[in-house]
N, C-alpha and C. Protein backbone atom coordinates (compact mmCIF):
# COMPACT_ATOMS: atom_id res chain seq x y z
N UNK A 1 0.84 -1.16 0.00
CA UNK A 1 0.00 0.00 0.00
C UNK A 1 0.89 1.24 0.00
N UNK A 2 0.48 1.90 -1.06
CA UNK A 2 1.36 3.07 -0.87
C UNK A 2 0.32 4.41 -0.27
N UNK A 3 1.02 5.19 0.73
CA UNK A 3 0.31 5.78 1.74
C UNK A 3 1.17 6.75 2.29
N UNK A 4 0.69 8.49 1.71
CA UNK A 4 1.10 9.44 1.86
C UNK A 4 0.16 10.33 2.72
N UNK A 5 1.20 10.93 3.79
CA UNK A 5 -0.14 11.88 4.85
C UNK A 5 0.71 12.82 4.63
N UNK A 6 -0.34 13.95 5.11
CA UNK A 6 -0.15 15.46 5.01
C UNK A 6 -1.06 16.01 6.15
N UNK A 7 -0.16 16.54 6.58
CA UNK A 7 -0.75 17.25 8.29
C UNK A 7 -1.06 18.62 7.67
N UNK A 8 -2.49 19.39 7.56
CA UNK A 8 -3.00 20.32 7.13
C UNK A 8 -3.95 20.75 8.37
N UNK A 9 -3.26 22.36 8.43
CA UNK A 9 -3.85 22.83 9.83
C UNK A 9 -5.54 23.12 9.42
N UNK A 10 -6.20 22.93 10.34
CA UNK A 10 -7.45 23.29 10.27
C UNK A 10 -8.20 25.08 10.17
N UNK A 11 -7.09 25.40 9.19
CA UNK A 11 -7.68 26.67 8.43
C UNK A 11 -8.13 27.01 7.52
N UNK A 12 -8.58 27.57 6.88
CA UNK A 12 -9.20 27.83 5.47
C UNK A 12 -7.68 28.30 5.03
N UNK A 13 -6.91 29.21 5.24
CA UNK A 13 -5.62 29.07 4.72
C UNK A 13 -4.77 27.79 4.36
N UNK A 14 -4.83 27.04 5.57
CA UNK A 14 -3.99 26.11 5.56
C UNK A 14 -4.56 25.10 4.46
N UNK A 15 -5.81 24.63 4.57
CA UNK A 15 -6.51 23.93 3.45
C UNK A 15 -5.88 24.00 2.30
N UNK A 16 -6.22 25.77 1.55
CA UNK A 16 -5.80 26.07 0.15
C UNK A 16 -4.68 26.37 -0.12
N UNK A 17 -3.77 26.17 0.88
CA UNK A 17 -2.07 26.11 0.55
C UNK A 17 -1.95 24.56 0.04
N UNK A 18 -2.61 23.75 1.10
CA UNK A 18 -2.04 22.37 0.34
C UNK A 18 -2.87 21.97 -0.34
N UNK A 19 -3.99 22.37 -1.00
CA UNK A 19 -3.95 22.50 -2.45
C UNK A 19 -3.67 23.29 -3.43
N UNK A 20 -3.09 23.91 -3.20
CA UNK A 20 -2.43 24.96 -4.31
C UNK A 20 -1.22 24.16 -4.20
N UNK A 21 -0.55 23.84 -3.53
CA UNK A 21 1.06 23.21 -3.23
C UNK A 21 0.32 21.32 -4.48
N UNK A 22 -0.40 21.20 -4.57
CA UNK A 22 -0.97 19.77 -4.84
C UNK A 22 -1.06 19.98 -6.01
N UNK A 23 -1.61 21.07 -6.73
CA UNK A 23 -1.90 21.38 -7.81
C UNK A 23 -0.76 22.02 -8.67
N UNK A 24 0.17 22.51 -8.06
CA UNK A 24 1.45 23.24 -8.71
C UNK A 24 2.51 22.08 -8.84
N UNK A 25 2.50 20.95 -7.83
CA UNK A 25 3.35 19.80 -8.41
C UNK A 25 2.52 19.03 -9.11
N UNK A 26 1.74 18.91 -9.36
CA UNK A 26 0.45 17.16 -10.06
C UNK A 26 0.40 18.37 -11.54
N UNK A 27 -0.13 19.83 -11.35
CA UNK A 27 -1.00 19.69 -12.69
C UNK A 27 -2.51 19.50 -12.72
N UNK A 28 -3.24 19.89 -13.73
CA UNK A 28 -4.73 20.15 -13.72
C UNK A 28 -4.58 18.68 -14.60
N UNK A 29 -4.32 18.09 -15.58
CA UNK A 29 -4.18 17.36 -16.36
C UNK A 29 -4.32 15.76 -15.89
N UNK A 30 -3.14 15.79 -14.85
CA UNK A 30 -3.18 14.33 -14.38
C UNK A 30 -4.05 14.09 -13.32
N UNK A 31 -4.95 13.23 -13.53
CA UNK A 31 -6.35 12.55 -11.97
C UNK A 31 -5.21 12.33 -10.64
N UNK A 32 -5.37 12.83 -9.91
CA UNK A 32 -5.18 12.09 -8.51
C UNK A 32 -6.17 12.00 -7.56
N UNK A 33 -5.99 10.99 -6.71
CA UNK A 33 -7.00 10.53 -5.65
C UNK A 33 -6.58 10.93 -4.07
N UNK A 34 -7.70 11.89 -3.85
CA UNK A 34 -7.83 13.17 -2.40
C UNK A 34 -8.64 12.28 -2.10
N UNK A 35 -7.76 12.07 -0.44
CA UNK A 35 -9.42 11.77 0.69
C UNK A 35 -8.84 13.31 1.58
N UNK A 36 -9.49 13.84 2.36
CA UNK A 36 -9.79 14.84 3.75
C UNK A 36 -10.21 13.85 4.65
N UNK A 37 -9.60 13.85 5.64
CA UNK A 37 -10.21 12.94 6.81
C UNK A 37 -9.69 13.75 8.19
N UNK A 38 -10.61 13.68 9.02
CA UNK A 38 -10.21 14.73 10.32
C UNK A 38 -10.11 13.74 11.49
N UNK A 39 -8.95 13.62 12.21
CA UNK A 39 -9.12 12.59 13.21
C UNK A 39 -8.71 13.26 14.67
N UNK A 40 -9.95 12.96 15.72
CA UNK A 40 -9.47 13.79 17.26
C UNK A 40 -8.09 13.11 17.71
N UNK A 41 -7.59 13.98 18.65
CA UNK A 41 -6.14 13.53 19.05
C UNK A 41 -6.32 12.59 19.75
N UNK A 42 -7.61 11.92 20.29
CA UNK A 42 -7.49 10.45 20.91
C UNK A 42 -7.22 9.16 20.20
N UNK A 43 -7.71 9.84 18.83
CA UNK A 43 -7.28 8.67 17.98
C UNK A 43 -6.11 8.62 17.59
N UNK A 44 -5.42 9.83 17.19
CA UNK A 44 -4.08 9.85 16.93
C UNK A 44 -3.59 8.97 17.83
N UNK A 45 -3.35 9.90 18.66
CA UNK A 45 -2.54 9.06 20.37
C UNK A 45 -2.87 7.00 20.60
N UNK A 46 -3.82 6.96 20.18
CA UNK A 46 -4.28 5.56 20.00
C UNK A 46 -3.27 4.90 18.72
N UNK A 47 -3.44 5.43 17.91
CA UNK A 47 -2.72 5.03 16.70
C UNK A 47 -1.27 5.11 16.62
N UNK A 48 -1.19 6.05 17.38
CA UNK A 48 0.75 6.05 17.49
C UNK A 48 1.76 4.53 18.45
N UNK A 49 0.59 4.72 19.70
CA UNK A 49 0.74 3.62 20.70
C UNK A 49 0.63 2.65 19.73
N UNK A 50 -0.28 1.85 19.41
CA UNK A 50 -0.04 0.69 18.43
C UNK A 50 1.01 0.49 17.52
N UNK A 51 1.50 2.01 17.10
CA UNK A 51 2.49 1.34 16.38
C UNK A 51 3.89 0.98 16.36
């Protein structure tokens, strides 16, 4: 599985930087596949411990 994260602050700035930063390396041309997923820090913290 190939599996890239991107820590994007919860701003309306921060949002459209990393897509503007997404779009200035990819291109309008080539498809790529965006999920947004918001996770509370209990889950983080859960998820780190496991690993």
């Amino acid at each position: 599985m190939n599996l890239t994260i991107h820590y994007v602050p919860l701003t309306d700035t921060g949002l459209f930087r990393a897509l503007y930063r997404l779009k200035s390396r990819h291109g309008l041309h080539h498809p790529i596949r965006l999920s947004i997923d918001t996770l509370g820090n209990q889950m983080v913290e859960s998820a780190l411990e496991k690993a």
